[in-house]
C-alpha atoms as a PDB file:
ATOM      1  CA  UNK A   1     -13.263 -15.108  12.715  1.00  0.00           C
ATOM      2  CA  UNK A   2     -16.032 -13.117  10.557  1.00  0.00           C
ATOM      3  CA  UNK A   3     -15.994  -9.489  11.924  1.00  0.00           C
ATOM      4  CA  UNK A   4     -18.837  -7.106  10.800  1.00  0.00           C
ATOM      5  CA  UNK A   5     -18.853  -3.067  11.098  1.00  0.00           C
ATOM      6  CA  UNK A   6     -21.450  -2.373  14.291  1.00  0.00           C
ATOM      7  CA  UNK A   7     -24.294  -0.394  12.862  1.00  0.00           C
ATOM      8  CA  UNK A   8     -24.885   1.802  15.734  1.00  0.00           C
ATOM      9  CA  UNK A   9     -24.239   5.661  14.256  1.00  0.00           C
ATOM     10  CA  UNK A  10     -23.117   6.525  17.935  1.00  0.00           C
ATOM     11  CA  UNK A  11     -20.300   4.524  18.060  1.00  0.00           C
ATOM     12  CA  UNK A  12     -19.369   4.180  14.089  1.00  0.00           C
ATOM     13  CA  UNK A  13     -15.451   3.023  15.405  1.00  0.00           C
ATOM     14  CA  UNK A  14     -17.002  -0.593  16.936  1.00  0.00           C
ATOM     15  CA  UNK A  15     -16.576  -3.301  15.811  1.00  0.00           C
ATOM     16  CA  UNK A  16     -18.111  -6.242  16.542  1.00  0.00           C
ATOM     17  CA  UNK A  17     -16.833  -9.779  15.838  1.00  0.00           C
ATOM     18  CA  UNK A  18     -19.110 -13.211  15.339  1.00  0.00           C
ATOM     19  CA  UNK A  19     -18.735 -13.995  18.813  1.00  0.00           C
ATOM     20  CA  UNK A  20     -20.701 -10.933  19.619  1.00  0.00           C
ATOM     21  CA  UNK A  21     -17.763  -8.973  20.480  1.00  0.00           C
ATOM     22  CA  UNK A  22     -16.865  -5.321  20.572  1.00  0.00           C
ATOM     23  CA  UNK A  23     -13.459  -3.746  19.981  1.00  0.00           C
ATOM     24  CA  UNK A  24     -12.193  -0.306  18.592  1.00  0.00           C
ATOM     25  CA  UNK A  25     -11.634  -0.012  14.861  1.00  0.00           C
ATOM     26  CA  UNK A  26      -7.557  -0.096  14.286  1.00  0.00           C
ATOM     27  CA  UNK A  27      -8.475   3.748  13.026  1.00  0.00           C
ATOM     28  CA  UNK A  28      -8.610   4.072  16.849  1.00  0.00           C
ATOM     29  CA  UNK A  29      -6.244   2.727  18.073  1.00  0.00           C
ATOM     30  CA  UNK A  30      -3.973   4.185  15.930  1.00  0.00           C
ATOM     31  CA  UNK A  31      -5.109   7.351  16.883  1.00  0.00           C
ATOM     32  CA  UNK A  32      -4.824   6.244  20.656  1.00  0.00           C
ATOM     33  CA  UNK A  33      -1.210   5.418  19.469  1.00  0.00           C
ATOM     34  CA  UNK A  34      -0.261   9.131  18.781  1.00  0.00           C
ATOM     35  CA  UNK A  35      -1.305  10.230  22.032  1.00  0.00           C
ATOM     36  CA  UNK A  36       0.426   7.687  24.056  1.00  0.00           C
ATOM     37  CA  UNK A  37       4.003   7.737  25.069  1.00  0.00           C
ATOM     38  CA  UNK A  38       6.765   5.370  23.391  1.00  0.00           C
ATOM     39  CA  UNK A  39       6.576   2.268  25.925  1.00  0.00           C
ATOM     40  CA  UNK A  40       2.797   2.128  25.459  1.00  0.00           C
ATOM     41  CA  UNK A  41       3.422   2.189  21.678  1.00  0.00           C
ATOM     42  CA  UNK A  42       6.136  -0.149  21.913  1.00  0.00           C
ATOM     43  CA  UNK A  43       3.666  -2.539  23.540  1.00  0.00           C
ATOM     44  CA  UNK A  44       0.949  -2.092  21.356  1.00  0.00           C
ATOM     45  CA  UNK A  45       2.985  -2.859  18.353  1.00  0.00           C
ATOM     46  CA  UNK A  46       3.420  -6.368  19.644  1.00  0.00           C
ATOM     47  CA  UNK A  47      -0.099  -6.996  19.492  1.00  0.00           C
ATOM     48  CA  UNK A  48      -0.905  -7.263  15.964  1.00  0.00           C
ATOM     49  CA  UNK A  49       0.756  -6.480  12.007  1.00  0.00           C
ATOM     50  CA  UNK A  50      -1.329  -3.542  11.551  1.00  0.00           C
ATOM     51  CA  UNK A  51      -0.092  -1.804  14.591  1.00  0.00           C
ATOM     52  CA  UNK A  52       3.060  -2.815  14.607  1.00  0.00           C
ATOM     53  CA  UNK A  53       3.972  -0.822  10.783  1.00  0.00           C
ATOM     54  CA  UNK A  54       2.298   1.942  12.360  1.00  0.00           C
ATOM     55  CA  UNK A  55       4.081   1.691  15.319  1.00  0.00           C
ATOM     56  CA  UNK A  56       7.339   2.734  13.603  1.00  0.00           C
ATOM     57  CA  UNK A  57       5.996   5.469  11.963  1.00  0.00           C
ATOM     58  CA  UNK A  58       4.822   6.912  15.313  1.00  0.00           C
ATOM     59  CA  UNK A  59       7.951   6.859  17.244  1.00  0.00           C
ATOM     60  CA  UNK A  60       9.836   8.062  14.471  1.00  0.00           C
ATOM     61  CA  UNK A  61       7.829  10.882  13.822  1.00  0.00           C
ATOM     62  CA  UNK A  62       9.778  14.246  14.337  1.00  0.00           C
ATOM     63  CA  UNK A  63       6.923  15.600  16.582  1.00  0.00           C
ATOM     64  CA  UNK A  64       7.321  13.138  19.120  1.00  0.00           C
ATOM     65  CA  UNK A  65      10.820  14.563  19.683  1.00  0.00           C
ATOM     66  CA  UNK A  66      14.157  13.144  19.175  1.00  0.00           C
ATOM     67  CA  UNK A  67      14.847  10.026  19.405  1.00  0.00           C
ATOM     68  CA  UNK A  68      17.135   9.444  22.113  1.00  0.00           C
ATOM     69  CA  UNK A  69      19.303   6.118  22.170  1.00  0.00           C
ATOM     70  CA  UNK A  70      22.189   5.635  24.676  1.00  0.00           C
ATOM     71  CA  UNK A  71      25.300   3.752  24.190  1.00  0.00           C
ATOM     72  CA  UNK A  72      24.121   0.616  25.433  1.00  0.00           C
ATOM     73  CA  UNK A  73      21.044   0.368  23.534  1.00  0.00           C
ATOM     74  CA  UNK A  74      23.166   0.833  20.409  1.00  0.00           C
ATOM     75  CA  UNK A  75      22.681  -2.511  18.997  1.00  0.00           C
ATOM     76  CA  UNK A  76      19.128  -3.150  19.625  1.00  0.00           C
ATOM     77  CA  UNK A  77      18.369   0.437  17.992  1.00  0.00           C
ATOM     78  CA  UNK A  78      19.685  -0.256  14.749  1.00  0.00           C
ATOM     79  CA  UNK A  79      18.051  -3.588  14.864  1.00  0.00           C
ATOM     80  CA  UNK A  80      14.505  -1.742  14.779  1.00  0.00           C
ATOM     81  CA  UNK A  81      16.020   0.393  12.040  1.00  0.00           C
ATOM     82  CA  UNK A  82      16.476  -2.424  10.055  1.00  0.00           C
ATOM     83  CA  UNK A  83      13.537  -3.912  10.481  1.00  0.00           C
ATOM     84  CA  UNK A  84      10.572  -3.821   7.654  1.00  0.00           C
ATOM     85  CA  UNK A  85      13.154  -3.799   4.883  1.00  0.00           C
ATOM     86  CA  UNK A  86      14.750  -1.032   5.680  1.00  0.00           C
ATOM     87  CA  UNK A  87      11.383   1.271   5.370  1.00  0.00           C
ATOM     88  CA  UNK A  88      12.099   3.059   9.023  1.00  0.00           C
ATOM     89  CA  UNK A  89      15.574   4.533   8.185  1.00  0.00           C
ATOM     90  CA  UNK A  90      13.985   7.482   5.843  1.00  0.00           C
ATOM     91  CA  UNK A  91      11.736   8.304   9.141  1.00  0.00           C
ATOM     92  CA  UNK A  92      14.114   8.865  11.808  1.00  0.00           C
ATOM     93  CA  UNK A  93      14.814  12.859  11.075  1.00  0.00           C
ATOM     94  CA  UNK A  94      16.062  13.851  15.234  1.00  0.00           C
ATOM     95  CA  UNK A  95      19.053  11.351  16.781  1.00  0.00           C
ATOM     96  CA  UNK A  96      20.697  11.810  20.246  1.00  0.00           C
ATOM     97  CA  UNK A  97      23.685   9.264  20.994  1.00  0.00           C
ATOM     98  CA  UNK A  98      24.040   9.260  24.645  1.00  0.00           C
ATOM     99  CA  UNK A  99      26.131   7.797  27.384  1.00  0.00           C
ATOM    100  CA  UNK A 100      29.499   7.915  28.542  1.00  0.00           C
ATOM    101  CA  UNK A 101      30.659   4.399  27.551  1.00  0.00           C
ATOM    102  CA  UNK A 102      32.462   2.514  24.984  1.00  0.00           C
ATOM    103  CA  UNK A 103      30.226   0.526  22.496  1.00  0.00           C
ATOM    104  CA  UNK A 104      30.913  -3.031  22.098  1.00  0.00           C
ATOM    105  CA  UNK A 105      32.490  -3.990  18.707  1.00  0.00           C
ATOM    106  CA  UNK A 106      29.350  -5.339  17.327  1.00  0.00           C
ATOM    107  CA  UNK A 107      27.091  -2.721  18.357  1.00  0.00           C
ATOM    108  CA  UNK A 108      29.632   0.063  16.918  1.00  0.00           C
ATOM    109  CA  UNK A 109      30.030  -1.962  13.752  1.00  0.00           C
ATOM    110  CA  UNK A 110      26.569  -2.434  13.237  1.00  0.00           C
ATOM    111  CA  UNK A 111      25.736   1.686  13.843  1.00  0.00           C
ATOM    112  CA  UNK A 112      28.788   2.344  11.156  1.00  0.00           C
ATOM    113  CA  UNK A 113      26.465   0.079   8.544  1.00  0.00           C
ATOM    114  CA  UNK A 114      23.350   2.115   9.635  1.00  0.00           C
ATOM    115  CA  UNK A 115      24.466   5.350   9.597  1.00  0.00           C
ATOM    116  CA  UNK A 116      24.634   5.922   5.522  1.00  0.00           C
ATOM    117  CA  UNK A 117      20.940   4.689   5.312  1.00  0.00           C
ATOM    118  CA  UNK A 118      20.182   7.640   7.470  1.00  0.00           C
ATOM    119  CA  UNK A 119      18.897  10.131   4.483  1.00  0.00           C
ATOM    120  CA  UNK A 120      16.528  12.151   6.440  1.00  0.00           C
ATOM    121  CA  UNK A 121      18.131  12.970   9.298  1.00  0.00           C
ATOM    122  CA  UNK A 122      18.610  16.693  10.053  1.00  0.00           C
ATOM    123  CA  UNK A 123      19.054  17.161  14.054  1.00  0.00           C
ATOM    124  CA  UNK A 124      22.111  14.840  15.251  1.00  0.00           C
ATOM    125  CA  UNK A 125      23.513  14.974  19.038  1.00  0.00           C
ATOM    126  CA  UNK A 126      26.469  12.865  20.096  1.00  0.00           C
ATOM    127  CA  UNK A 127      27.108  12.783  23.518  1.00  0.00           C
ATOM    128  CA  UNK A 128      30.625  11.996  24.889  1.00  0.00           C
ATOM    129  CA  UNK A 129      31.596  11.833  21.501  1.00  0.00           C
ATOM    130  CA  UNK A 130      34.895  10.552  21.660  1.00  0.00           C
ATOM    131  CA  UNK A 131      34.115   7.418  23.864  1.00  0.00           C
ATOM    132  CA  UNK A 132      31.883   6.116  21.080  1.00  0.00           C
ATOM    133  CA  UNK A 133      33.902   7.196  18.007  1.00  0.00           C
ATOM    134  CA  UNK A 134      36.908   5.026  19.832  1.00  0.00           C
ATOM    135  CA  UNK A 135      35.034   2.037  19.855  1.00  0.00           C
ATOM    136  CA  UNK A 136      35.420   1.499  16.219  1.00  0.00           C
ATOM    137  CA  UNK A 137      38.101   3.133  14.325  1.00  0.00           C
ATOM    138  CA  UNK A 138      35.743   3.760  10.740  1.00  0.00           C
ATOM    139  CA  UNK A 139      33.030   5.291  12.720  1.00  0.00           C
ATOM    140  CA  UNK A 140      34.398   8.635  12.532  1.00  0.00           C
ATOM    141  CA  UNK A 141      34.315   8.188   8.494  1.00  0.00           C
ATOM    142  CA  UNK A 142      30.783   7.256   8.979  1.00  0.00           C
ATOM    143  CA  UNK A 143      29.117  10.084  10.594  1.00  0.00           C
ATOM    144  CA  UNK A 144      30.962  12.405   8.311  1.00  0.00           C
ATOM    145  CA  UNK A 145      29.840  10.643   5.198  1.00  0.00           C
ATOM    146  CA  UNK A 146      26.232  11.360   6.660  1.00  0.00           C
ATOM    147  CA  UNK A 147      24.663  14.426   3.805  1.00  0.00           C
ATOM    148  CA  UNK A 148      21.411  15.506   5.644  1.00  0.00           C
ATOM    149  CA  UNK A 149      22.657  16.709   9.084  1.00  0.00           C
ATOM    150  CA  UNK A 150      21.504  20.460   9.183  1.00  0.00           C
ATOM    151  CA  UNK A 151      22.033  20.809  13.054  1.00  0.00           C
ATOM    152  CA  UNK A 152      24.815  19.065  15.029  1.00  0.00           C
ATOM    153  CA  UNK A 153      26.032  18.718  18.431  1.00  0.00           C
ATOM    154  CA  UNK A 154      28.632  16.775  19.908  1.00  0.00           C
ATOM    155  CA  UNK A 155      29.709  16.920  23.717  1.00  0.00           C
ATOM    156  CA  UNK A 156      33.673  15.307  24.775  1.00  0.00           C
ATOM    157  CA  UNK A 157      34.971  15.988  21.976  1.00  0.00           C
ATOM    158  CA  UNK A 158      38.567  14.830  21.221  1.00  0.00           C
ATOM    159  CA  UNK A 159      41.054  14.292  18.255  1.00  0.00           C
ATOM    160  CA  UNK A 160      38.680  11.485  16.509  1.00  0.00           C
ATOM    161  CA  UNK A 161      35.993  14.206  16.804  1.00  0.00           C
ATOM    162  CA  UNK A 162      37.671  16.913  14.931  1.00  0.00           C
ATOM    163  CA  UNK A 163      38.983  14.466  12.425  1.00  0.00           C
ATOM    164  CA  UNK A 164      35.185  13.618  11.958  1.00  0.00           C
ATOM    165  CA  UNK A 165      34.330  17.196  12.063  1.00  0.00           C
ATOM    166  CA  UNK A 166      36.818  18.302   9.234  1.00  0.00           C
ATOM    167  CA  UNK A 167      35.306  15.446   7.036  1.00  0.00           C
ATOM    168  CA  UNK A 168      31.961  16.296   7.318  1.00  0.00           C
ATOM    169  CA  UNK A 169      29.810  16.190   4.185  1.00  0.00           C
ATOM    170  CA  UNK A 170      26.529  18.082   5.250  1.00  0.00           C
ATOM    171  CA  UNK A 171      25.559  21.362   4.814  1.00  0.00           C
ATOM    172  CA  UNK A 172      25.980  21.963   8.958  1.00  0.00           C
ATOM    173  CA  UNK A 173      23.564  25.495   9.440  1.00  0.00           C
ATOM    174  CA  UNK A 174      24.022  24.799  13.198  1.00  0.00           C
ATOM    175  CA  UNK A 175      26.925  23.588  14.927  1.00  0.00           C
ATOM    176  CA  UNK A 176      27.618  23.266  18.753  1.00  0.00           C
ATOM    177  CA  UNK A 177      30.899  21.529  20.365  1.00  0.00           C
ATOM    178  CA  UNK A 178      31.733  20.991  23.837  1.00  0.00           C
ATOM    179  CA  UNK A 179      35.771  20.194  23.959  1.00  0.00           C
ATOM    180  CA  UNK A 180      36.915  17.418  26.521  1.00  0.00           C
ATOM    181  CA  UNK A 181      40.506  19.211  27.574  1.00  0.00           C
ATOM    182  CA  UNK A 182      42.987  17.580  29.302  1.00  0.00           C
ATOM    183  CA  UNK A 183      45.033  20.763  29.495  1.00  0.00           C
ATOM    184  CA  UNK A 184      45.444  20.707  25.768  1.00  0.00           C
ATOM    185  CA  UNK A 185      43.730  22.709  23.481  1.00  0.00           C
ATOM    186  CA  UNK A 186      44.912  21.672  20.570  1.00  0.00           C
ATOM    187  CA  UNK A 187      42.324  19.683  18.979  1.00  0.00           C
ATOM    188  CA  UNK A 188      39.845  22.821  19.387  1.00  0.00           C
ATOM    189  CA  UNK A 189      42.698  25.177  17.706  1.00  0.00           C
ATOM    190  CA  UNK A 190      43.236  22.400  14.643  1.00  0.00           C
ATOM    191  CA  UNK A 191      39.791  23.087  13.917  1.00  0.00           C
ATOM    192  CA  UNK A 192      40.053  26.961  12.758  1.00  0.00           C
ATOM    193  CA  UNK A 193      41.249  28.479  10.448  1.00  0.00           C
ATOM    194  CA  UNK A 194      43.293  31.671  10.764  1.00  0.00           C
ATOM    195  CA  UNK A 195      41.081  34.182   8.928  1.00  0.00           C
ATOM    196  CA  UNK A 196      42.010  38.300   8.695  1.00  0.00           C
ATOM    197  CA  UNK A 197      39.623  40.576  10.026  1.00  0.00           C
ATOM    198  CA  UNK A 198      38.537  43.560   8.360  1.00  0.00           C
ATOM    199  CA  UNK A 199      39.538  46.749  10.155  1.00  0.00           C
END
């Protein structure tokens, strides 16, 4: 299909194709893209190659907020992650785990392989923490091998939590941790240490 530039100076983002035509310029609708919210982007990826790689970049992008990805939509999460050749996983800066279920093994294996390709990401929440670090027993080891967390919080937090939370290997400059007690405190008291106050 031949498709020439409309030479109207009003409308300089028409297009108009051999069949006599007119359609937005992908410049538009790329820029139509930013403004719209994620299912509306999600939908307009599917319509062609050139929307769909900018697609990614949109709902990626820090500005749009964090990305928010509960428990059961573990799996098909990092499959867009790995999409493109791994391209998308430098993107994805804000993460919020949510929901208060186990992950299945495959899903939970799949998010341990993902997490290490996560270099940019600064802002991490974990909701009901413990319930997904039990569905796989290395996942613990794999959020703390994560280097570019700067903010973390974690909600039902438990023994696997601390352990993770000992072992962590970024630079945390804000940390926020809501204990899940069953009258024992002693996960929250393994992680302090006994320090001497000055008088």
């Amino acid at each position: 299909m031949d498709i020439t530039v409309f030479p109207d100076t009003e409308s300089p983002m028409v297009v108009t194709t051999s069949l006599g035509v007119q359609v937005l310029d992908y410049d538009v609708l790329m820029l139509v893209m930013t403004f719209a919210g994620n299912p509306t982007v999600a939908a307009m990826m599917r319509t062609c190659n050139t929307l769909y790689l900018s697609g990614a970049k949109i709902l990626l992008d820090n500005r749009r907020g964090v990305v928010r990805v509960d428990h059961a939509h573990i799996l098909s999460s990092c499959c867009f992650m790995l999409a493109e050749l791994g391209f998308r996983f430098p993107l994805l800066q804000a993460l919020n785990l949510s929901g208060a279920s186990l992950v299945d093994e495959k899903a939970a294996g799949l998010l341990l392989w993902t997490l290490p390709k996560l270099t940019s990401l600064a802002d991490l929440t974990v909701e009901y923490a413990e319930d997904l670090l039990q569905s796989n027993p290395e996942l613990h080891k794999g959020f703390a091998h994560l280097l570019s967390v700067r903010n973390l919080k974690v909600t039902e937090a438990g023994k696997l939590t601390c352990r993770m939370l000992r072992r962590m290997r970024s630079q945390i400059i804000s940390l926020r941790i809501d204990y899940l007690f069953d009258d024992d405190f002693t996960p929250f008291l393994e992680t302090l240490k006994r320090t001497q106050l000055p008088d």
